[in-house]
N, C-alpha and C. Protein backbone atom coordinates (compact mmCIF):
# COMPACT_ATOMS: atom_id res chain seq x y z
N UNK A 1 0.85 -1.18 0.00
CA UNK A 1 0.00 0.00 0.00
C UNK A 1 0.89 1.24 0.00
N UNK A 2 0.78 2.36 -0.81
CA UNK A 2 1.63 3.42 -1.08
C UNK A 2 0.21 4.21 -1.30
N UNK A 3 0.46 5.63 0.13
CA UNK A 3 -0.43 6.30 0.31
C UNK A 3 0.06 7.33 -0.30
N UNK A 4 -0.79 8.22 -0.72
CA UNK A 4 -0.25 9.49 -1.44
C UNK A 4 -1.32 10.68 -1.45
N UNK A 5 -1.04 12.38 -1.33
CA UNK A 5 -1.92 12.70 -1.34
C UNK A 5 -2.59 13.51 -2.64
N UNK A 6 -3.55 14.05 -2.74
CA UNK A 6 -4.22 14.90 -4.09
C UNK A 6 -4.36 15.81 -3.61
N UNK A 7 -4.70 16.82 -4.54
CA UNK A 7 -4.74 18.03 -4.77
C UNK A 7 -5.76 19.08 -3.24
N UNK A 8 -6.31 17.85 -2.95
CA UNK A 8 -7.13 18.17 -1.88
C UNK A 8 -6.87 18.19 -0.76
N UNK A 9 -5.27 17.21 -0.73
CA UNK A 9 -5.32 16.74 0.69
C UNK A 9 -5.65 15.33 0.96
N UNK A 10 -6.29 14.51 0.36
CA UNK A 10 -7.01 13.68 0.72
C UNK A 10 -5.63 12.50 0.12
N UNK A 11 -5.78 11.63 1.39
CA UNK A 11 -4.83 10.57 1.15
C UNK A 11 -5.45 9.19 0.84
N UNK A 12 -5.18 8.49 -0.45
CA UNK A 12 -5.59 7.66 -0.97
C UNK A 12 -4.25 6.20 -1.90
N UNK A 13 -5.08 5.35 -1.76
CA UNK A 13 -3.73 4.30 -2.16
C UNK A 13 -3.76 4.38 -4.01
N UNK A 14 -2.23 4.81 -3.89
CA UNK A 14 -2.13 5.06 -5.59
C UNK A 14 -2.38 3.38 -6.28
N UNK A 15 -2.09 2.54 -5.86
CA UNK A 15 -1.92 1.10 -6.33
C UNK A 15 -3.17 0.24 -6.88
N UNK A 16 -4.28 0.98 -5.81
CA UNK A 16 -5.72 0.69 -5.97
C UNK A 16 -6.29 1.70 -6.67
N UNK A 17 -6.14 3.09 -6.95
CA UNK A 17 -7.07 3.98 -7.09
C UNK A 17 -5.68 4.91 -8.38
N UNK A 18 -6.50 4.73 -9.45
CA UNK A 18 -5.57 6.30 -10.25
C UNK A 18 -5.65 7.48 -10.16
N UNK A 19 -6.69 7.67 -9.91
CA UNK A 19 -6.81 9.31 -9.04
C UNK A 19 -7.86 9.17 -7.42
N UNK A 20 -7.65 10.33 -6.76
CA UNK A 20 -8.50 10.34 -5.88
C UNK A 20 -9.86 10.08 -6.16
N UNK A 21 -10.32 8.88 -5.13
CA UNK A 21 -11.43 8.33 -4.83
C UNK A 21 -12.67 9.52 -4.21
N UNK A 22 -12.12 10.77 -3.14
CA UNK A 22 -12.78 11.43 -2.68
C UNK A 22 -13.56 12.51 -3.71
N UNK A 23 -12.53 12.63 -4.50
CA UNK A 23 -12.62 14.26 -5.35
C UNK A 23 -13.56 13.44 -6.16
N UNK A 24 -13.93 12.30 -7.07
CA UNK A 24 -14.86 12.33 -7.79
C UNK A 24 -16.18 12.90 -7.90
N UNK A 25 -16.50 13.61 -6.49
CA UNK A 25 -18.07 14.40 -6.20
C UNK A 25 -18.00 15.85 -6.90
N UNK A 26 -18.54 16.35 -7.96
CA UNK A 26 -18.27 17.68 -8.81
C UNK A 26 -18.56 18.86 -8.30
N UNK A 27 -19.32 18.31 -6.73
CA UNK A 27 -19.68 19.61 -5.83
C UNK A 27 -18.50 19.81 -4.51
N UNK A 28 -17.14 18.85 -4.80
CA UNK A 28 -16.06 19.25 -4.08
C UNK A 28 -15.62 20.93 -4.19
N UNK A 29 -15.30 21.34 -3.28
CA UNK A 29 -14.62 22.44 -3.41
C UNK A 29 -12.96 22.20 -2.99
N UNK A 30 -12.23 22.77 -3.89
CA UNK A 30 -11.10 23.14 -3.89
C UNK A 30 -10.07 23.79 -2.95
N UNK A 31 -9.44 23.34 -2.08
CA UNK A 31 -8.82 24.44 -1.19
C UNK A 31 -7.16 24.17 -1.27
N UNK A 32 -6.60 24.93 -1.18
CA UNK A 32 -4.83 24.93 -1.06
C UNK A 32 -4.53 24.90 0.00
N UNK A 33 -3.62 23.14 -0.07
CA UNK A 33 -3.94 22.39 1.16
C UNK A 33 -2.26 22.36 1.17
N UNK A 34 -1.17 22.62 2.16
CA UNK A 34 -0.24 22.43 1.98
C UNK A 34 0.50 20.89 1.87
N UNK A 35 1.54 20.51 0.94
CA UNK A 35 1.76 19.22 0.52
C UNK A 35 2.62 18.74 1.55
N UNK A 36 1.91 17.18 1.95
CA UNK A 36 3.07 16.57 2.93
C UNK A 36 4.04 15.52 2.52
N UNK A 37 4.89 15.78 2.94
CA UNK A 37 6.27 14.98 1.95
C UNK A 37 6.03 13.45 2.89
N UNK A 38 5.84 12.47 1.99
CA UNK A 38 5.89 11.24 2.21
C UNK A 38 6.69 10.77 3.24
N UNK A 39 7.62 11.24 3.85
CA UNK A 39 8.59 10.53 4.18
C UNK A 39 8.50 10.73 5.42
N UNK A 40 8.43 12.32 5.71
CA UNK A 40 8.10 12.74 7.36
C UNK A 40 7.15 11.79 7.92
N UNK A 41 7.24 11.66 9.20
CA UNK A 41 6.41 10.54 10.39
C UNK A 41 6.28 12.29 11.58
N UNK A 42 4.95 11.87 11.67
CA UNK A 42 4.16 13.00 12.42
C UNK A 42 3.51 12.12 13.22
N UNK A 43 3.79 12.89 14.85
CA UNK A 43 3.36 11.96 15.98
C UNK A 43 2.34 12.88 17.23
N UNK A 44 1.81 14.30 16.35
CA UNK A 44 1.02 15.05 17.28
C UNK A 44 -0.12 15.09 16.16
N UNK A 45 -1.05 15.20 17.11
CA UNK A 45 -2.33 16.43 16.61
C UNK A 45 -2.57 17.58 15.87
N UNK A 46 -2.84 17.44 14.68
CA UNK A 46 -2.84 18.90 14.38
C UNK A 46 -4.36 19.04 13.44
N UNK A 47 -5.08 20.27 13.69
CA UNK A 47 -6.09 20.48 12.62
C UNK A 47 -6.13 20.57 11.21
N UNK A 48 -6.73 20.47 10.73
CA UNK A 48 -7.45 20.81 9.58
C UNK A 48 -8.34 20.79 8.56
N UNK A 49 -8.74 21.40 7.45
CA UNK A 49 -10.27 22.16 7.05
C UNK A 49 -9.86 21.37 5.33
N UNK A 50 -10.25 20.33 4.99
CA UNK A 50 -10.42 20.04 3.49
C UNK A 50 -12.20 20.04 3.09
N UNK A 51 -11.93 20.35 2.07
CA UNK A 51 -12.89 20.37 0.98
C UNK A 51 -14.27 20.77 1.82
N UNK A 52 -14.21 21.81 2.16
CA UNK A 52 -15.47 22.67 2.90
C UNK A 52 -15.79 22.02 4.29
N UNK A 53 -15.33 20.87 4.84
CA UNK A 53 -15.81 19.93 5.89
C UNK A 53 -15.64 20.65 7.09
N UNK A 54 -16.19 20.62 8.00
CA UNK A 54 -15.79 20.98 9.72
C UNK A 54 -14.52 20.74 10.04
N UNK A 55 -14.28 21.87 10.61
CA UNK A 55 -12.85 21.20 11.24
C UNK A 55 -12.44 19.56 11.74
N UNK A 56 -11.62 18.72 11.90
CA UNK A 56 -11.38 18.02 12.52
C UNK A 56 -9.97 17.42 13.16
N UNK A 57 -10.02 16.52 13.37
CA UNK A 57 -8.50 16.46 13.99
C UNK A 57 -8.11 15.10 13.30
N UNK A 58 -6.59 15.37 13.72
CA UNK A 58 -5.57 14.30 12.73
C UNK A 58 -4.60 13.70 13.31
N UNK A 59 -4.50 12.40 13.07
CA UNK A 59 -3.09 12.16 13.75
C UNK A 59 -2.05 11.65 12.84
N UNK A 60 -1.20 11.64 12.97
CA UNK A 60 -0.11 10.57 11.73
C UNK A 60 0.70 10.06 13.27
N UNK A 61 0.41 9.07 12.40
CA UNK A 61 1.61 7.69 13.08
C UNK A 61 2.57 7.02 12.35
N UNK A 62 3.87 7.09 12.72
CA UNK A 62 4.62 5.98 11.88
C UNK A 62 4.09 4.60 11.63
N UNK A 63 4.41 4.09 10.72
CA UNK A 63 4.03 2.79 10.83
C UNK A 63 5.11 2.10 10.11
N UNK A 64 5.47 0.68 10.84
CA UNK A 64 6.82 -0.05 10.95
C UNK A 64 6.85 -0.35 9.15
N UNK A 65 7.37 -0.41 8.49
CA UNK A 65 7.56 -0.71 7.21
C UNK A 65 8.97 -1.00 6.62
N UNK A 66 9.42 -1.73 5.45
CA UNK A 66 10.87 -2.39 5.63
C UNK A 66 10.88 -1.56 4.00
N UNK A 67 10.39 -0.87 3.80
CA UNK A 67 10.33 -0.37 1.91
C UNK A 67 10.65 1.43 2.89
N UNK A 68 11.51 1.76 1.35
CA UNK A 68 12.25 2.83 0.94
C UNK A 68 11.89 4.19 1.69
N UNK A 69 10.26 3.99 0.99
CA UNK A 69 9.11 5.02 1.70
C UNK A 69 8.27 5.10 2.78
N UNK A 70 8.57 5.95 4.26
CA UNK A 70 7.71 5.73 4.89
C UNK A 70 6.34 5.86 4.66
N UNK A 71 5.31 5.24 4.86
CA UNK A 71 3.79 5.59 5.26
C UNK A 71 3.36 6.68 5.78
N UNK A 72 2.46 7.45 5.85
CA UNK A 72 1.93 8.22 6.70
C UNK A 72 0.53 7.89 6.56
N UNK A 73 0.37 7.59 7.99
CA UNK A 73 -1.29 7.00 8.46
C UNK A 73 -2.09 8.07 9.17
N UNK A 74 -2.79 8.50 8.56
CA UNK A 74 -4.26 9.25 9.27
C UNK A 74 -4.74 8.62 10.25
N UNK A 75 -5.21 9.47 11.68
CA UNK A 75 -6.02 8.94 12.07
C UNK A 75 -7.30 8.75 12.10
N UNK A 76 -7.94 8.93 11.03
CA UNK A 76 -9.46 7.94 10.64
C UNK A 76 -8.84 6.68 9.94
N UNK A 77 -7.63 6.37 9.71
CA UNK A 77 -7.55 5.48 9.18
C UNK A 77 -6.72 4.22 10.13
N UNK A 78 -6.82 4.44 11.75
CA UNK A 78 -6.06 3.71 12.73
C UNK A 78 -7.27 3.06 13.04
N UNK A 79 -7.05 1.53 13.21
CA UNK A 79 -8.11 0.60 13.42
C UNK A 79 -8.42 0.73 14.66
N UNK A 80 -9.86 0.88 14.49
CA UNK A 80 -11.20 0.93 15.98
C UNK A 80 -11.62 -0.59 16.35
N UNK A 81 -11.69 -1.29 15.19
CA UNK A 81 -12.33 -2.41 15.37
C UNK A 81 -12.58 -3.57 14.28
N UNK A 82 -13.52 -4.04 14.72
CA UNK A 82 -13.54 -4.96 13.26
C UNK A 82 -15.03 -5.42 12.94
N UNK A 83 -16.04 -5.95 11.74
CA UNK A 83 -16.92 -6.37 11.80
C UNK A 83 -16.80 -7.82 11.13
N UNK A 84 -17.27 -8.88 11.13
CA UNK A 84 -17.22 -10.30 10.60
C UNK A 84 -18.39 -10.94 10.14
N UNK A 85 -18.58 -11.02 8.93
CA UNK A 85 -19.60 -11.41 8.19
C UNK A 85 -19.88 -13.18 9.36
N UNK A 86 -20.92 -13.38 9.98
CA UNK A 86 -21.42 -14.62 9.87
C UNK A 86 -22.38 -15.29 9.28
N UNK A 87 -22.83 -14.87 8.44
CA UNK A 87 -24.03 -15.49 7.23
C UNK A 87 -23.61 -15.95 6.38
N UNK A 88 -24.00 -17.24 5.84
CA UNK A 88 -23.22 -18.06 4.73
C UNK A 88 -22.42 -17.28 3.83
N UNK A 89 -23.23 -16.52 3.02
CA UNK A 89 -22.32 -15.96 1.81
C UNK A 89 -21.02 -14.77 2.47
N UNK A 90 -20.31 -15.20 2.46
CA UNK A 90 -19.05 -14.45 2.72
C UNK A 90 -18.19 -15.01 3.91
N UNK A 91 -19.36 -15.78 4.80
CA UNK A 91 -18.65 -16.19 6.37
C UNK A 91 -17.60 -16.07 6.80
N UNK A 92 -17.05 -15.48 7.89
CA UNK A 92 -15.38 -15.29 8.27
C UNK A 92 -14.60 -14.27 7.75
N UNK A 93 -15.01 -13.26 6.72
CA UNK A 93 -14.44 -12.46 6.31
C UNK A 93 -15.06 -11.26 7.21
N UNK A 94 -13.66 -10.59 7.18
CA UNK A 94 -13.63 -9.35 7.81
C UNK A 94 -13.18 -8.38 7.60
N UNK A 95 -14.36 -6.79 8.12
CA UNK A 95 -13.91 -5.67 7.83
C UNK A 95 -12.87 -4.83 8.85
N UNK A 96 -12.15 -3.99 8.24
CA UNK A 96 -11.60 -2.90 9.78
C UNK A 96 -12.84 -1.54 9.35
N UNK A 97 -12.94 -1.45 11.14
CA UNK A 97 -13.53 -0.18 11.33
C UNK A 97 -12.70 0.97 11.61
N UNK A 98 -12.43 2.19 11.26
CA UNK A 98 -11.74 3.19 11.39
C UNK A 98 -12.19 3.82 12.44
N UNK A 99 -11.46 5.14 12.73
CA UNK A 99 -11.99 6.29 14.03
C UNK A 99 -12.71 7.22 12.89
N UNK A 100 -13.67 7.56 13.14
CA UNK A 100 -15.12 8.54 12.19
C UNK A 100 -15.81 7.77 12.32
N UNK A 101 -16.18 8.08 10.39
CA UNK A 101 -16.95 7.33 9.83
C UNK A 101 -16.84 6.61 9.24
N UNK A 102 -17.80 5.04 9.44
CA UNK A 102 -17.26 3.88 8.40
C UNK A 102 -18.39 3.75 7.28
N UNK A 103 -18.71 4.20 5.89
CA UNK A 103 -19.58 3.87 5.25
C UNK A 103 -19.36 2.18 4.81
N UNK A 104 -21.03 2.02 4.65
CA UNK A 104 -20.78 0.51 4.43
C UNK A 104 -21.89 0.15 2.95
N UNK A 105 -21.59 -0.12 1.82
CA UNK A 105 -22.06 -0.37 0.64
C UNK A 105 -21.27 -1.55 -0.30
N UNK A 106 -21.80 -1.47 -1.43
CA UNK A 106 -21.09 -2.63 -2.53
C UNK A 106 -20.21 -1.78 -3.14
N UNK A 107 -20.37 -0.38 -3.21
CA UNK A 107 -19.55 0.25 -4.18
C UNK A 107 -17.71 0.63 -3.43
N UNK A 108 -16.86 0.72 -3.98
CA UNK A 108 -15.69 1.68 -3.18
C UNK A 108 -15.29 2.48 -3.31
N UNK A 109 -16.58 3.19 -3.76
CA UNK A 109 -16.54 4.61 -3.06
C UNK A 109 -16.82 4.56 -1.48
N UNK A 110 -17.52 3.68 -0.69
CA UNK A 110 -17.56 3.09 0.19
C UNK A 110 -16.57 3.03 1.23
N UNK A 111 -16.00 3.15 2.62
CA UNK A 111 -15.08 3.23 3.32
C UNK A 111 -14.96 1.80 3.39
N UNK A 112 -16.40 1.03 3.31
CA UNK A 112 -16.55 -0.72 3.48
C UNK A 112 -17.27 -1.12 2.30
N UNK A 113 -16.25 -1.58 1.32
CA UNK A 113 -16.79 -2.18 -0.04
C UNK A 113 -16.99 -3.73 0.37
N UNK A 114 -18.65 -3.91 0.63
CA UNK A 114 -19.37 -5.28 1.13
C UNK A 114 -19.33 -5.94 -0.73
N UNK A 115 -18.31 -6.84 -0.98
CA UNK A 115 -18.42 -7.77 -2.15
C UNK A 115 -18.81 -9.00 -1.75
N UNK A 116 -19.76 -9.48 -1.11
CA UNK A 116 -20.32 -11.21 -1.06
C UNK A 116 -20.93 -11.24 -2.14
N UNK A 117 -21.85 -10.90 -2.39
CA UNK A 117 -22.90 -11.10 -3.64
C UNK A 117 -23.64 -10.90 -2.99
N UNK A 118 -24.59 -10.04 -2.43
CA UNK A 118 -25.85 -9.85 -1.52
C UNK A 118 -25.98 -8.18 -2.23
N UNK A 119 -27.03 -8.45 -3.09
CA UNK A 119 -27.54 -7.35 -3.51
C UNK A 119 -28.54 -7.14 -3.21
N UNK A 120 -28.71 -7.58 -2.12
CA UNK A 120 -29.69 -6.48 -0.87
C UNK A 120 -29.03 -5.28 -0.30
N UNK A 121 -27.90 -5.44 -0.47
CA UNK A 121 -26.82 -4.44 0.19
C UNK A 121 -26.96 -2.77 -0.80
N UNK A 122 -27.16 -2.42 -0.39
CA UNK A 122 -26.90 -0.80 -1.93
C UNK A 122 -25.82 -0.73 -1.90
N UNK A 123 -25.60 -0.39 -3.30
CA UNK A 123 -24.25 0.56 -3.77
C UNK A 123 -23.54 1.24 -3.11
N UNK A 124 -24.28 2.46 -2.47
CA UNK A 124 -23.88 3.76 -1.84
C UNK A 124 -24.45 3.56 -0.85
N UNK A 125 -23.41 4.18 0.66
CA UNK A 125 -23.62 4.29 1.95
C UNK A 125 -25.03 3.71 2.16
N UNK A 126 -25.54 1.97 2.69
CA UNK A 126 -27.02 1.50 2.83
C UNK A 126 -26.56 1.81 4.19
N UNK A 127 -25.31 2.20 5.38
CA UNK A 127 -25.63 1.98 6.39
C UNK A 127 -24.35 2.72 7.28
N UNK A 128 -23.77 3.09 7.79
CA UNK A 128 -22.35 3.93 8.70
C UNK A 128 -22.21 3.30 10.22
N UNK A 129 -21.38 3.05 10.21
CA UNK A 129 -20.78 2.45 11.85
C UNK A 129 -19.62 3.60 12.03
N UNK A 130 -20.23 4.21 12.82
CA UNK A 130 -19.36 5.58 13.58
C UNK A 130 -18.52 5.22 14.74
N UNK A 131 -16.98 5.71 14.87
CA UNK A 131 -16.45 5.39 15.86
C UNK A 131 -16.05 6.69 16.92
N UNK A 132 -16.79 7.57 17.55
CA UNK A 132 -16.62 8.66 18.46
C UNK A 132 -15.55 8.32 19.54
N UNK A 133 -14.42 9.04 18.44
CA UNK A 133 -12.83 8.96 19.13
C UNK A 133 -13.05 9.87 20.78
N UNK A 134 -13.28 10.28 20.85
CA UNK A 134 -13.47 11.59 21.93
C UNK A 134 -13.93 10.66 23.19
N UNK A 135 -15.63 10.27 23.25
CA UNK A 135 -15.95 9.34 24.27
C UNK A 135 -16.07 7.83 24.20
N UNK A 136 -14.95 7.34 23.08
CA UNK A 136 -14.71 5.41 22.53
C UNK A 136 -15.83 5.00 23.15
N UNK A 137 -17.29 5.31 21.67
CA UNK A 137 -17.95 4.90 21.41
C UNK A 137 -18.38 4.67 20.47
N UNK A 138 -18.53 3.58 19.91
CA UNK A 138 -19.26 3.29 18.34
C UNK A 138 -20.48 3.13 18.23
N UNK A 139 -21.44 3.66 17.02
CA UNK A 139 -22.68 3.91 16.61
C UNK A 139 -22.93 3.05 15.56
N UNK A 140 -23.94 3.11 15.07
CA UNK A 140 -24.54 2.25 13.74
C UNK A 140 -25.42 3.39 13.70
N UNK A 141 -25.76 3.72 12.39
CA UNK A 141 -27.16 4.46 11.38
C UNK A 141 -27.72 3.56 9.93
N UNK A 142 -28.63 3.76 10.08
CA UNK A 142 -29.19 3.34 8.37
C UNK A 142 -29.08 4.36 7.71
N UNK A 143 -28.31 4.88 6.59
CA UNK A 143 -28.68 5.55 5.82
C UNK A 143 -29.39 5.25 4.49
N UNK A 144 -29.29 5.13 3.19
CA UNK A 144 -29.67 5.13 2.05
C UNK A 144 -30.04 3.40 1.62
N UNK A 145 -30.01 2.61 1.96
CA UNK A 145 -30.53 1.45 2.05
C UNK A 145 -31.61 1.28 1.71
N UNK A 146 -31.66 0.52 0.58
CA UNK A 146 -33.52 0.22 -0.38
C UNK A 146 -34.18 -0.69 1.03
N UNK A 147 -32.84 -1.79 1.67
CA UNK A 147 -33.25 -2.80 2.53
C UNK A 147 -32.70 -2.19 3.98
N UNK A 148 -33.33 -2.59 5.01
CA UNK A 148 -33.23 -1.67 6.30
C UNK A 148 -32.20 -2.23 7.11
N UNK A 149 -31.61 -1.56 7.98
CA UNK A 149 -30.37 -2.22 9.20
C UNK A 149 -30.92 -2.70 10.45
N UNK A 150 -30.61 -3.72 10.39
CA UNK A 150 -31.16 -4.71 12.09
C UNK A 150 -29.68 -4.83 12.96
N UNK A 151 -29.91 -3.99 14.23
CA UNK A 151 -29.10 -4.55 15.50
C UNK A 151 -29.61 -5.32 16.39
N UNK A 152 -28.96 -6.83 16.41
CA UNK A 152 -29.56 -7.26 17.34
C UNK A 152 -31.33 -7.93 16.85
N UNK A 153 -31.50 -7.93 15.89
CA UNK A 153 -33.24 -8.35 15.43
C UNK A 153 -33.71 -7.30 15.65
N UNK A 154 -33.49 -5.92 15.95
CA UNK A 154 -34.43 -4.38 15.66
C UNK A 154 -33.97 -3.46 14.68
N UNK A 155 -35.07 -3.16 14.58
CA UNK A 155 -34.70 -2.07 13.49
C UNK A 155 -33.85 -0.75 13.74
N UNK A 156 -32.88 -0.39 13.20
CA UNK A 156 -32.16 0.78 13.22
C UNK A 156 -32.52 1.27 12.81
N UNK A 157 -33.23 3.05 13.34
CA UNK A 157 -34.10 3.88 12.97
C UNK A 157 -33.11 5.30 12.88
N UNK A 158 -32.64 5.26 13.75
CA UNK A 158 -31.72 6.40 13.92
C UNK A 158 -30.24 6.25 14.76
N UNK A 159 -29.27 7.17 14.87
CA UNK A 159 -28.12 6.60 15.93
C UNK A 159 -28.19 5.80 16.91
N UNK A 160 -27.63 4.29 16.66
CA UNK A 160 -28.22 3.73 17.68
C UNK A 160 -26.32 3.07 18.29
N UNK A 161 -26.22 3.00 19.54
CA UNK A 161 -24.81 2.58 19.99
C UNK A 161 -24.49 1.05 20.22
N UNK A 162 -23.30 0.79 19.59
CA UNK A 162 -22.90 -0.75 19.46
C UNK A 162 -22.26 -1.04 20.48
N UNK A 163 -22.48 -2.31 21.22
CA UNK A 163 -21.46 -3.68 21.80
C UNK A 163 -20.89 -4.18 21.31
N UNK A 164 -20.05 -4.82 21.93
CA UNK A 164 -19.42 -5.75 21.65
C UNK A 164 -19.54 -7.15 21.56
N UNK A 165 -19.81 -8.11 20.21
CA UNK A 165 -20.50 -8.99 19.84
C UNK A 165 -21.88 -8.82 19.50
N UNK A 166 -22.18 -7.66 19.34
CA UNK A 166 -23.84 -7.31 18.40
C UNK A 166 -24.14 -7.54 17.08
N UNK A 167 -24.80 -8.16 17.33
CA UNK A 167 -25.18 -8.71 15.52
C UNK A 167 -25.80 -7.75 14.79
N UNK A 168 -25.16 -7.32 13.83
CA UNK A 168 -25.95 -6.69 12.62
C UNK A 168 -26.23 -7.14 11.79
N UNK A 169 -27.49 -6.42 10.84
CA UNK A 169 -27.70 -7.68 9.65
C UNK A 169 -28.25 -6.05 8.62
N UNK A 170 -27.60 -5.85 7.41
CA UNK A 170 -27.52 -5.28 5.95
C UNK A 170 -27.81 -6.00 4.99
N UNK A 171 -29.31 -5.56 4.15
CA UNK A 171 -29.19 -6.33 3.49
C UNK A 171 -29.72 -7.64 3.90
N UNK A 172 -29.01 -8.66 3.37
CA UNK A 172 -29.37 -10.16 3.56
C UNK A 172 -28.10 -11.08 4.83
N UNK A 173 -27.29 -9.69 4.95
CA UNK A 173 -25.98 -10.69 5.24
C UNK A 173 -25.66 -9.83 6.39
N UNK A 174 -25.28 -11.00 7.72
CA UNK A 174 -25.42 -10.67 9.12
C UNK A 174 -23.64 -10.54 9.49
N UNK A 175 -23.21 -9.58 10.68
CA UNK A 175 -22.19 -9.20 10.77
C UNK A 175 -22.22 -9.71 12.46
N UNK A 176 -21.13 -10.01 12.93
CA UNK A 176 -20.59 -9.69 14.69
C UNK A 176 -19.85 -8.40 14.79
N UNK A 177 -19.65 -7.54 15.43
CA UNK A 177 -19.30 -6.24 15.82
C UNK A 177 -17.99 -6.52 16.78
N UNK A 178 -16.71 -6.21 16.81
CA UNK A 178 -15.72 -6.73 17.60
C UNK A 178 -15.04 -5.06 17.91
N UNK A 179 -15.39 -4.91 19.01
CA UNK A 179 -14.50 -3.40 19.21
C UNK A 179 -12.93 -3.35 19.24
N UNK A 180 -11.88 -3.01 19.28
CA UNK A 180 -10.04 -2.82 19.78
C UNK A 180 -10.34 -1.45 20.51
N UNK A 181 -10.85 -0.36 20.24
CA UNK A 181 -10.72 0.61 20.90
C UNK A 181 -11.97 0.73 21.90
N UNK A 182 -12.06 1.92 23.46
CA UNK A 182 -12.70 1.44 24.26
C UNK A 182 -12.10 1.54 25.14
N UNK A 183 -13.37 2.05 26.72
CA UNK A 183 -12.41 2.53 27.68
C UNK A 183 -11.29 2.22 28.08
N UNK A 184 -10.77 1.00 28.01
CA UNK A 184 -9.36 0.28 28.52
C UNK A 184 -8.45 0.61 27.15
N UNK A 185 -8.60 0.74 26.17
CA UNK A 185 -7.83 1.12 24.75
C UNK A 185 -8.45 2.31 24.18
N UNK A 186 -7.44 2.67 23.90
CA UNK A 186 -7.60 3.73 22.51
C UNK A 186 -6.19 4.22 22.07
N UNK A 187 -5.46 4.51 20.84
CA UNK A 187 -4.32 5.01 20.54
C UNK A 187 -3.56 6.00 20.58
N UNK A 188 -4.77 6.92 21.18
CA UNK A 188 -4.09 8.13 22.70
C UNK A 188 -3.40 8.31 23.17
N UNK A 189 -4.06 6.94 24.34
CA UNK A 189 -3.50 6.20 25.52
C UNK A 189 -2.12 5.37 25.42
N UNK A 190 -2.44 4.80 24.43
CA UNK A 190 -0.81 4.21 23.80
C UNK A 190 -0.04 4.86 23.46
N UNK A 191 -0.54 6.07 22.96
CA UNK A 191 0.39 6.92 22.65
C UNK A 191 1.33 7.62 23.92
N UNK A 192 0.10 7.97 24.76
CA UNK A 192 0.44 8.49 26.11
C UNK A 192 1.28 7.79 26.78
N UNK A 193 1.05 6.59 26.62
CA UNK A 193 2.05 5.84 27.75
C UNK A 193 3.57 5.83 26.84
N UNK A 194 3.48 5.49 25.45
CA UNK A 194 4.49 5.57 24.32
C UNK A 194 5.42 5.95 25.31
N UNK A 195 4.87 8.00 25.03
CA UNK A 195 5.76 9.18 25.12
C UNK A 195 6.07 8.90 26.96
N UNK A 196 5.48 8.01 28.03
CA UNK A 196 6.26 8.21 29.27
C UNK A 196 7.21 7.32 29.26
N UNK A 197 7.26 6.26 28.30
CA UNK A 197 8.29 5.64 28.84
C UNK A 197 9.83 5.32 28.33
């Protein structure tokens, strides 16, 4: 994976994607985003404002790698968790959940490109598993879904908050919910302890 960024800012894998995945929306706006050189490893917090969005916050972490070029990892892109298909078609396969937002569809434009073959699933965002870095808590929503989101055998109507081992079901095809981050974890805290010792 060789991350790289666009014109926007937005960091995307050149190997998978020939241009940015984000910018394809024609109602992006444009901002002059200063360029970060691949190589630097950034280990604080710092803000900033792409493509009209709310402020938010960022982290870069090194990440161990034995090739030429370091990585630089976002933090929406440091693993929260995981989800695991248990319904026949796909069984045992698994997603990572990020810190934000995780969209979940067939397409990848998608943060979670669901490929079993369950085209009950929509294309575009049928559903988001949110990970609220601030109070390590994760959410589920239905969004755009022809077919509706079940936690647990109920219907997801609006923000509703996940456990650990909660069954979801999209579509035709049922998930387990596995948190990593959470009051006893988060990459903060690791970090925090990192820098005491």
């Amino acid at each position: 994976m060789r991350m790289i960024p666009c014109h926007n800012g937005h960091y995307y894998d050149e190997n998978n994607h020939s241009s940015c995945p984000y910018c394809s929306d024609s109602n992006t706006i444009v901002q002059d985003v200063e360029p970060v050189e691949k190589t630097m490893i950034y280990q604080k917090k710092e803000d900033y404002a792409i493509a009209g969005e709310e402020l938010k916050t960022e982290m870069f972490m090194n990440t161990a790698s034995n090739k030429e070029d370091s990585s630089v990892i976002k933090e929406n892109e440091l693993t929260a968790g995981w989800i695991v298909i248990s319904s026949q078609k796909g069984r045992g396969s698994s997603y990572t959940l990020t810190y934000g937002m995780n969209t979940l569809g067939r397409s990848h434009s998608n943060h979670i490109a669901l490929e079993n073959g369950d085209n009950a699933i929509s294309r575009e965002k049928h559903a988001t598993i949110i990970y609220d870095f601030e109070n390590c808590v994760f959410y589920i929503q239905h969004n755009d879904g022809k077919y509706l989101t079940y936690l647990n055998g109920a219907l997801v109507s609006g923000l509703t908050e996940l456990k650990e081992r909660d069954r979801i079901k999209i579509g035709h095809t049922e998930f387990i919910f596995m948190p990593l981050c959470s009051e006893s974890f988060s990459w903060e805290k690791q970090e925090n302890q990192d820098n005491e010792n």
